[in-house]
N, C-alpha and C. Protein backbone atom coordinates (compact mmCIF):
# COMPACT_ATOMS: atom_id res chain seq x y z
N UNK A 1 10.68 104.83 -75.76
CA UNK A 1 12.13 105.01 -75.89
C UNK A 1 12.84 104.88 -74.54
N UNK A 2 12.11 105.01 -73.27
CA UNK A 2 12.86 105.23 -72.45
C UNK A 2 12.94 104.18 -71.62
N UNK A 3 11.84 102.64 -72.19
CA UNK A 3 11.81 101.35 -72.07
C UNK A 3 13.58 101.22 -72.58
N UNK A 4 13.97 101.57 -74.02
CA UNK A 4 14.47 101.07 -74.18
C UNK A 4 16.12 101.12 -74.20
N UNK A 5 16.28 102.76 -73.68
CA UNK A 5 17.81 103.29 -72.83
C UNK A 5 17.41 102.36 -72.08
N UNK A 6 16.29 102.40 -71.03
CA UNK A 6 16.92 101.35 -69.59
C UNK A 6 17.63 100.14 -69.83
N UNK A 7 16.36 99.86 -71.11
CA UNK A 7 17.17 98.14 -71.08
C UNK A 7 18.77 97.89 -71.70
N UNK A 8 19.38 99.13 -72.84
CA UNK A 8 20.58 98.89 -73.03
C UNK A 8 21.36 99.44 -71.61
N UNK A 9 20.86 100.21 -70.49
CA UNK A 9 21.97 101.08 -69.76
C UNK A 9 22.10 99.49 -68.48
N UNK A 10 20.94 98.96 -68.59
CA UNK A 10 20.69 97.41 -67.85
C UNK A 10 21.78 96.39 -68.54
N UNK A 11 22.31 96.21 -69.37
CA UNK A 11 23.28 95.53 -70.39
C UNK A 11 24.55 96.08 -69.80
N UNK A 12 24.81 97.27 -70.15
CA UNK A 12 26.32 98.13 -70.15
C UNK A 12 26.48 97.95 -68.67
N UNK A 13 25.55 98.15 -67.96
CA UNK A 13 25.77 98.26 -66.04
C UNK A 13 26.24 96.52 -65.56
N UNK A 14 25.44 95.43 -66.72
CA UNK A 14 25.99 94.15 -65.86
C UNK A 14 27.07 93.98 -66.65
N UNK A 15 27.52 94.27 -67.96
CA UNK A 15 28.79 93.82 -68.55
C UNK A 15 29.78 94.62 -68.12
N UNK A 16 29.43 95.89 -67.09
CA UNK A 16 30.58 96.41 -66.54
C UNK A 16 30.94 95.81 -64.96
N UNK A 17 29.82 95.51 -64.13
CA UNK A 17 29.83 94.66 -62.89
C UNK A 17 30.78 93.62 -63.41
N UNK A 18 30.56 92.34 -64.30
CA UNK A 18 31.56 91.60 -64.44
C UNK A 18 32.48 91.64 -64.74
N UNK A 19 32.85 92.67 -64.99
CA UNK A 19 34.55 92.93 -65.86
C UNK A 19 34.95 93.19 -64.67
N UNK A 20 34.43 94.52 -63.54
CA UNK A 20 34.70 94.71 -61.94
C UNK A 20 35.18 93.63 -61.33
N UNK A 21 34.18 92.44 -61.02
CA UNK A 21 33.83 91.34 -60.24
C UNK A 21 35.32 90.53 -60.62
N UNK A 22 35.16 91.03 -62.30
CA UNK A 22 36.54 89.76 -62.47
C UNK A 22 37.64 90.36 -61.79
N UNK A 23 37.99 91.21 -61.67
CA UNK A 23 39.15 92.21 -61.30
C UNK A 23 39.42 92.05 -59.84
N UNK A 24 38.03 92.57 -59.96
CA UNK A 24 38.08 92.25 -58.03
C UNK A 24 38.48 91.00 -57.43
N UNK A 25 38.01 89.55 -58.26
CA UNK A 25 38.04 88.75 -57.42
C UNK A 25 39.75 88.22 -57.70
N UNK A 26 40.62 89.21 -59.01
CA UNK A 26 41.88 87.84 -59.49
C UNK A 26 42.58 89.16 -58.98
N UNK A 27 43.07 90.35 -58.13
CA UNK A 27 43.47 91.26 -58.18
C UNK A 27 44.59 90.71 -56.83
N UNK A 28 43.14 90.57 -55.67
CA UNK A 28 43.78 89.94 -54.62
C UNK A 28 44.79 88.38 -54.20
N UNK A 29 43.99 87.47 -55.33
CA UNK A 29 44.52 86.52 -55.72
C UNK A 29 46.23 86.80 -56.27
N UNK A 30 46.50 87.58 -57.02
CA UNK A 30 47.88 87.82 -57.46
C UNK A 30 48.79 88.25 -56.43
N UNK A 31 47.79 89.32 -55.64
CA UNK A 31 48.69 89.71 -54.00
C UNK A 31 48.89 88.21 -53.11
N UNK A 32 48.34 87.07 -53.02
CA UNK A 32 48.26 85.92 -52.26
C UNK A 32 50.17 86.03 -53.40
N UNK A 33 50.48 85.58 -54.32
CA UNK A 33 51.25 84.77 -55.32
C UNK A 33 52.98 86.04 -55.04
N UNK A 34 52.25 87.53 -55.17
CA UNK A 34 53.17 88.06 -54.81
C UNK A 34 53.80 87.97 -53.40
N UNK A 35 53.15 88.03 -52.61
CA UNK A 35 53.78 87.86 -51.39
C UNK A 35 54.88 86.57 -51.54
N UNK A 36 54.87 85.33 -52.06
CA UNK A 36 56.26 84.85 -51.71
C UNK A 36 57.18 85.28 -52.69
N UNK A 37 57.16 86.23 -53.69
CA UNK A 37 58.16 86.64 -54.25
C UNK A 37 59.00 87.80 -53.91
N UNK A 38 60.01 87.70 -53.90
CA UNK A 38 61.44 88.39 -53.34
C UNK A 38 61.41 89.76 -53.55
N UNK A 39 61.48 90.69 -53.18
CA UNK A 39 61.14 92.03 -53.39
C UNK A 39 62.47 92.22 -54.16
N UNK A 40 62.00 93.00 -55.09
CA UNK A 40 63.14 93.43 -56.46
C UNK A 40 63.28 92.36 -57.15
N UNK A 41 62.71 90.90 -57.07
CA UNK A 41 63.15 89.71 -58.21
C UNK A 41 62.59 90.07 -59.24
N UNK A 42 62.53 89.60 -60.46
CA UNK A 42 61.80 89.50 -61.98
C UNK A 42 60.71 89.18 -61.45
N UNK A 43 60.37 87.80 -60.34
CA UNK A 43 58.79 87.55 -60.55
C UNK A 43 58.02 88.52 -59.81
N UNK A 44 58.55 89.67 -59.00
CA UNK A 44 58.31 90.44 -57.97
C UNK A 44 57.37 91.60 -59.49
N UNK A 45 58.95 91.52 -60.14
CA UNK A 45 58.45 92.68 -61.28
C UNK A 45 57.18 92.56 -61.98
N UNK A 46 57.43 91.19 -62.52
CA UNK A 46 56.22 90.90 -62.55
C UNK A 46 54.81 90.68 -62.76
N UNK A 47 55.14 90.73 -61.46
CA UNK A 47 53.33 90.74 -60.45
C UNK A 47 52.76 92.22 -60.71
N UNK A 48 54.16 93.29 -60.46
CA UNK A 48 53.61 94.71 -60.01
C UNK A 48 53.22 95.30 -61.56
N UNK A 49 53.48 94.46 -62.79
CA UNK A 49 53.20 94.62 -64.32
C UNK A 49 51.91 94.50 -63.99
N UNK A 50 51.81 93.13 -63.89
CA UNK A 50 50.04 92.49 -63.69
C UNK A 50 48.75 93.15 -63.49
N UNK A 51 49.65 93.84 -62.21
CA UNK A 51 48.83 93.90 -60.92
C UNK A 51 48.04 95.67 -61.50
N UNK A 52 49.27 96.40 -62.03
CA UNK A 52 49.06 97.34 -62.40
C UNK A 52 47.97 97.78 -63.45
N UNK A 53 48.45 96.68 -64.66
CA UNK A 53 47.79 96.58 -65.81
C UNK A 53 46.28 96.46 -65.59
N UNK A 54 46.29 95.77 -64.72
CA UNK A 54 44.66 94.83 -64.43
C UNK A 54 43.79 96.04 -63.72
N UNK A 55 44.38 96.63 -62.71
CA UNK A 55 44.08 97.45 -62.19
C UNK A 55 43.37 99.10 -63.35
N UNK A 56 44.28 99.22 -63.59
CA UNK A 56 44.18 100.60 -64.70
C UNK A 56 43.37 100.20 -66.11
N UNK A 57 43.37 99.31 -66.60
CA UNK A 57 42.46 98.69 -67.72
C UNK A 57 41.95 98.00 -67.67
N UNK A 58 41.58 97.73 -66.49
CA UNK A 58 40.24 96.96 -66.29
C UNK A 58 39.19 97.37 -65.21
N UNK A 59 40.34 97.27 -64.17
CA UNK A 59 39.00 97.54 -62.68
C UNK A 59 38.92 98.44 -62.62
N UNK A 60 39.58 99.56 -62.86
CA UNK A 60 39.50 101.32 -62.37
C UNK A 60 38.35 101.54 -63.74
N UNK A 61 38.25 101.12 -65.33
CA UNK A 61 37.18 101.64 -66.22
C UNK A 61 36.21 100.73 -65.84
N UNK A 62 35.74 99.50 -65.45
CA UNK A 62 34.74 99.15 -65.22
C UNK A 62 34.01 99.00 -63.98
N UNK A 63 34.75 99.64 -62.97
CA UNK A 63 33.96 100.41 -61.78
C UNK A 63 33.70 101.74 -62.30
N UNK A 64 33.77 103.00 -63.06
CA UNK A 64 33.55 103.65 -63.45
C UNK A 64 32.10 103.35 -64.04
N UNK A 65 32.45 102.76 -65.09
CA UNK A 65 31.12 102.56 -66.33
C UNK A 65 30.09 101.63 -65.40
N UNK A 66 30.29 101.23 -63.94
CA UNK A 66 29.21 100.64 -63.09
C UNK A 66 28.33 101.50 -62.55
N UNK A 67 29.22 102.31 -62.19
CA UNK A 67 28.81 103.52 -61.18
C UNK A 67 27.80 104.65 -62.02
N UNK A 68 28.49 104.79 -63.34
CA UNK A 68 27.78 106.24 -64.35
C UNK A 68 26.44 105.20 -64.68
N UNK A 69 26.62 103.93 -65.31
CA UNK A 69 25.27 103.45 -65.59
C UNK A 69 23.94 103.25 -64.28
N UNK A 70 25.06 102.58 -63.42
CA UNK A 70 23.74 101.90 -62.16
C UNK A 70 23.00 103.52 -61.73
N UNK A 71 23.79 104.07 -61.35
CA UNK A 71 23.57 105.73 -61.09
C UNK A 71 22.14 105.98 -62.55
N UNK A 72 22.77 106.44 -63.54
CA UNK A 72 21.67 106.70 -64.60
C UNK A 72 20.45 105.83 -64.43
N UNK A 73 20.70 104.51 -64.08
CA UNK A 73 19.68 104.07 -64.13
C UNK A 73 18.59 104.08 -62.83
N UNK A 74 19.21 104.08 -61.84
CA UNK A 74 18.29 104.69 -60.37
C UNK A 74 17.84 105.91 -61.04
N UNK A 75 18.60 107.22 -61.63
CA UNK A 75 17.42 107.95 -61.73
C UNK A 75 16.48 107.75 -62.53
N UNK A 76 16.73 107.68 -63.81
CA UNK A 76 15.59 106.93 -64.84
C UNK A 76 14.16 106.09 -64.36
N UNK A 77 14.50 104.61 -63.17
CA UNK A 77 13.62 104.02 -62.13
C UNK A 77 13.34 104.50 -61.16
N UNK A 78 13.66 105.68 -61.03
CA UNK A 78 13.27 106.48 -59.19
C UNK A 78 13.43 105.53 -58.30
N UNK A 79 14.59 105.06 -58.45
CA UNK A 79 14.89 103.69 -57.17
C UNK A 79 15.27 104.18 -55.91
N UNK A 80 15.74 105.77 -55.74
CA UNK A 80 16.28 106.21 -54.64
C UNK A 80 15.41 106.05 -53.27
N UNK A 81 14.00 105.35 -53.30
CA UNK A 81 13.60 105.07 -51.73
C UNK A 81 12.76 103.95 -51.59
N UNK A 82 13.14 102.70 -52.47
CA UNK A 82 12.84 101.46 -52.77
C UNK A 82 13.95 100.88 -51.33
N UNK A 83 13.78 100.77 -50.38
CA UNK A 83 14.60 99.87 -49.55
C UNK A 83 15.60 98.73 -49.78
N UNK A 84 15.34 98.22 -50.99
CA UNK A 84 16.67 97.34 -51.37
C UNK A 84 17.07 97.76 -52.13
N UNK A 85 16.94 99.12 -53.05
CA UNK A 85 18.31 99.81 -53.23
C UNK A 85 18.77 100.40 -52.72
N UNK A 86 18.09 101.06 -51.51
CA UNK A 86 19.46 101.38 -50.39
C UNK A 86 20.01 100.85 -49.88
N UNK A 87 19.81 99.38 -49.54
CA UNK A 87 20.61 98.60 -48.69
C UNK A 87 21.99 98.03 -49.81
N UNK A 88 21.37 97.98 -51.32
CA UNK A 88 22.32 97.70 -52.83
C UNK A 88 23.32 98.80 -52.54
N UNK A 89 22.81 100.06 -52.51
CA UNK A 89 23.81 100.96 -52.72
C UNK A 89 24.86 101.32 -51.62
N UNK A 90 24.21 100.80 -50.56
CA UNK A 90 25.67 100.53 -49.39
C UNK A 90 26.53 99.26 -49.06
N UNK A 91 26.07 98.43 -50.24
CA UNK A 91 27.07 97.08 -50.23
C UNK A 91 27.92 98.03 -51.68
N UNK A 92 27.22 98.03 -52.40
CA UNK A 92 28.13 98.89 -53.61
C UNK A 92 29.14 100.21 -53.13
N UNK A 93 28.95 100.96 -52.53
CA UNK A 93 29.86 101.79 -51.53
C UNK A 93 31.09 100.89 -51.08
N UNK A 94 30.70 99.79 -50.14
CA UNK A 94 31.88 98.81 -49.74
C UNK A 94 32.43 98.03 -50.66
N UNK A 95 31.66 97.86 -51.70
CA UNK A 95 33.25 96.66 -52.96
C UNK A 95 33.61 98.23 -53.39
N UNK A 96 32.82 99.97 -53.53
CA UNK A 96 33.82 100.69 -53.70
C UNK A 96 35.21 100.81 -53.44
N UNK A 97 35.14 100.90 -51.71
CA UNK A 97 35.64 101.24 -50.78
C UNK A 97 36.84 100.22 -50.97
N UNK A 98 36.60 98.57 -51.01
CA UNK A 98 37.68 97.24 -51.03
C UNK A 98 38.25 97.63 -52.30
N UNK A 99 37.85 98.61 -53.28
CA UNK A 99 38.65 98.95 -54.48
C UNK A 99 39.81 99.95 -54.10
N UNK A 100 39.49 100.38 -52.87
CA UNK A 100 40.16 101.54 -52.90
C UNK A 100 41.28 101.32 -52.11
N UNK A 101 40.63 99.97 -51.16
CA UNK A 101 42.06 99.40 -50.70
C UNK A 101 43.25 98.56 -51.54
N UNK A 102 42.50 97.97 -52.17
CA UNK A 102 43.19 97.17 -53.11
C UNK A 102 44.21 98.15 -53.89
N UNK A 103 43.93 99.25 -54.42
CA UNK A 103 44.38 100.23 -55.18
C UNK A 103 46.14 100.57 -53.86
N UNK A 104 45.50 101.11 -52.93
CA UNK A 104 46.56 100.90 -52.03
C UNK A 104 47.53 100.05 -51.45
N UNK A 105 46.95 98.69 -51.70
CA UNK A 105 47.71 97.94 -51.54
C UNK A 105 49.14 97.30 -52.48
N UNK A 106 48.13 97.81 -54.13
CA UNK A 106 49.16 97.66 -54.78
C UNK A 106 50.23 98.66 -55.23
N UNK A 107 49.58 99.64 -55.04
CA UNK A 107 50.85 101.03 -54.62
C UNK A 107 52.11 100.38 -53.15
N UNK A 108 51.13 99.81 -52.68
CA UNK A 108 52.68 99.29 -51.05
C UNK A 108 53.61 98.40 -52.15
N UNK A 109 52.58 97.44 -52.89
CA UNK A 109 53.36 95.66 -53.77
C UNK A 109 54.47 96.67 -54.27
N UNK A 110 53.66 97.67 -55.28
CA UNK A 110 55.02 98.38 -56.27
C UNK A 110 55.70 99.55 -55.49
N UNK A 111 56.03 99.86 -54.39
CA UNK A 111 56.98 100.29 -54.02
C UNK A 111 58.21 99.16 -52.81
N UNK A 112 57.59 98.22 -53.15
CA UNK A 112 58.29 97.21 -51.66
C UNK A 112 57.79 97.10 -50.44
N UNK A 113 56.82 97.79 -50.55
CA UNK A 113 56.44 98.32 -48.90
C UNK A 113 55.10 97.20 -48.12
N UNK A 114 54.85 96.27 -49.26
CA UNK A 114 53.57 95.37 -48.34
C UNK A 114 54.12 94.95 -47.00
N UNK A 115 53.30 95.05 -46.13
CA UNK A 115 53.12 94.76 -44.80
C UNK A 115 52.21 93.85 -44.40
N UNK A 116 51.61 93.05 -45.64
CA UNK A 116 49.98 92.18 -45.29
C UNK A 116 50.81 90.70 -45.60
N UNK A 117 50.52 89.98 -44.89
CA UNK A 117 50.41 88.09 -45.11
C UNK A 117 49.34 87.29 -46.48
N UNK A 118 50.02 86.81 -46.82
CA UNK A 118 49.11 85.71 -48.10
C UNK A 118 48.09 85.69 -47.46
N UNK A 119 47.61 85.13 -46.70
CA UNK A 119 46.86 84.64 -45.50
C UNK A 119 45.69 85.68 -45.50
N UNK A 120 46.15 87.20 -45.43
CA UNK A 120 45.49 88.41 -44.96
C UNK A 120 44.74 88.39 -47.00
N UNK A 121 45.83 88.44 -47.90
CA UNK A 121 45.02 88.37 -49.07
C UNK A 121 43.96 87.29 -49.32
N UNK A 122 44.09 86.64 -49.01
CA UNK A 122 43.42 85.06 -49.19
C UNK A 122 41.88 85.71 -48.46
N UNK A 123 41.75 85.90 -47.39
CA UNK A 123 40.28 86.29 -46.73
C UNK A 123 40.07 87.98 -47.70
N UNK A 124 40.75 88.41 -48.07
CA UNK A 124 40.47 89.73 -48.42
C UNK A 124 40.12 89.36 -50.01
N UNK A 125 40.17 87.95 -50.53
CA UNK A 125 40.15 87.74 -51.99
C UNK A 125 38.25 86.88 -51.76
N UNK A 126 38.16 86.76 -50.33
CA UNK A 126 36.44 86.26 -50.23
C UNK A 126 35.33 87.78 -50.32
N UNK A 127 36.14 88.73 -49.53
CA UNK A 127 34.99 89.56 -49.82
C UNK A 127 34.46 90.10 -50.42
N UNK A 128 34.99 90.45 -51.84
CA UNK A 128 33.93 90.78 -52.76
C UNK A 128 33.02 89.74 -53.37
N UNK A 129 33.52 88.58 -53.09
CA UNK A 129 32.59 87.62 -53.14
C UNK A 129 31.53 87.15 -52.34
N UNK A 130 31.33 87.94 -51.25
CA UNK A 130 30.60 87.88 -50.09
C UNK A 130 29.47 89.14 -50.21
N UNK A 131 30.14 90.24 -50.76
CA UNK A 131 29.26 91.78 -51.35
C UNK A 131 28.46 91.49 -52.70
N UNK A 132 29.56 90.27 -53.01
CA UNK A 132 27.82 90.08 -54.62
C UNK A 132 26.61 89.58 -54.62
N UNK A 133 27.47 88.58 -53.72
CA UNK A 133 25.87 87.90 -53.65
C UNK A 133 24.77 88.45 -52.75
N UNK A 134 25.88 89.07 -51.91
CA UNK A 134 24.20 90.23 -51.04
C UNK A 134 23.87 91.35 -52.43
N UNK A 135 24.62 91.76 -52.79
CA UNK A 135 23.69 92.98 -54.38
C UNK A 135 22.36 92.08 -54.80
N UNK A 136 23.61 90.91 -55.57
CA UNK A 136 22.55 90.23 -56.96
C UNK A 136 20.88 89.54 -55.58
N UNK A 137 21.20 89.47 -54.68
CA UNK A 137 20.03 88.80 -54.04
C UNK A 137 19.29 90.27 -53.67
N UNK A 138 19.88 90.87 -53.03
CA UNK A 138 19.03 92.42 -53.20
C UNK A 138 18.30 92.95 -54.88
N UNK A 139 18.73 92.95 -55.47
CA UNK A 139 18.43 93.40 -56.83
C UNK A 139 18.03 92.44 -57.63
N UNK A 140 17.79 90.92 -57.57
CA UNK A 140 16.76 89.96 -57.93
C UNK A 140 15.35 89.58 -57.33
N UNK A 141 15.78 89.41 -56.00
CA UNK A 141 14.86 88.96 -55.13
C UNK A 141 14.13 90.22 -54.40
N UNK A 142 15.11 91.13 -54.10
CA UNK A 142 14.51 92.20 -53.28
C UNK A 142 13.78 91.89 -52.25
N UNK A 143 14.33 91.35 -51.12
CA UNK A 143 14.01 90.98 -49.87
C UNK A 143 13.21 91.95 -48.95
N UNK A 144 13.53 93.27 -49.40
CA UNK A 144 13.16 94.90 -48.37
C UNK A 144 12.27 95.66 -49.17
């Protein structure tokens, strides 16, 4: 039985990574699109609809349901002193962490207050794409 929680909590943990991943990677992308729009215009409004929506029903529950499964499932595998899941679980800490900026950033979009360049979103829309592929190569290949 306990073959076979892992293998559904192994399902729920990657169909919640991609719902994340998607979020993560179109979140920043919309901050690139907001920035040339006019603070207080309709397309300003918007973005901060979008930005919000995407945020709260999508990336905020499926970083959740990443975290409760991958978690359940390290303990279940006693992965806690396997060396490439510690090195997994401190790239996972940092796309935390870029969630948490992002989250802030779009609190600045919806009050008027961004202070960042397209430019600054544009490199900030590579790095979670730069944190996956170190996970999925840690947690396929297991290099450590």
């Amino acid at each position: 039985m306990t073959g076979d929680l892992y293998s559904w909590l192994k399902a729920l943990h990657v169909i919640s990574i991609i719902a994340w991943m998607a979020g993560m990677l179109y979140l920043p992308r919309l901050f690139v699109y907001h920035c040339a729009a006019a603070p207080g215009s309709a397309q300003s409004e918007t973005f901060k609809v979008m930005e919000r929506r995407l945020l709260r029903a999508i990336i905020n529950p499926a970083m959740t349901a990443a975290w409760i499964f991958g978690l359940w499932m390290a303990w279940l595998g006693e992965l806690w002193t396997q060396p490439w899941f510690i090195a997994k679980f401190i790239l996972v800490l940092a796309m935390s962490a870029l969630h948490g900026f992002l989250s802030r950033w779009r609190r600045a979009f919806a009050a008027d207050a961004n202070t960042h360049s397209a430019r600054f979103y544009r490199v900030m829309n590579e790095v979670p794409t730069l944190l996956m592929i170190g996970i999925v190569i840690l947690v396929i290949v297991k290099p450590l």
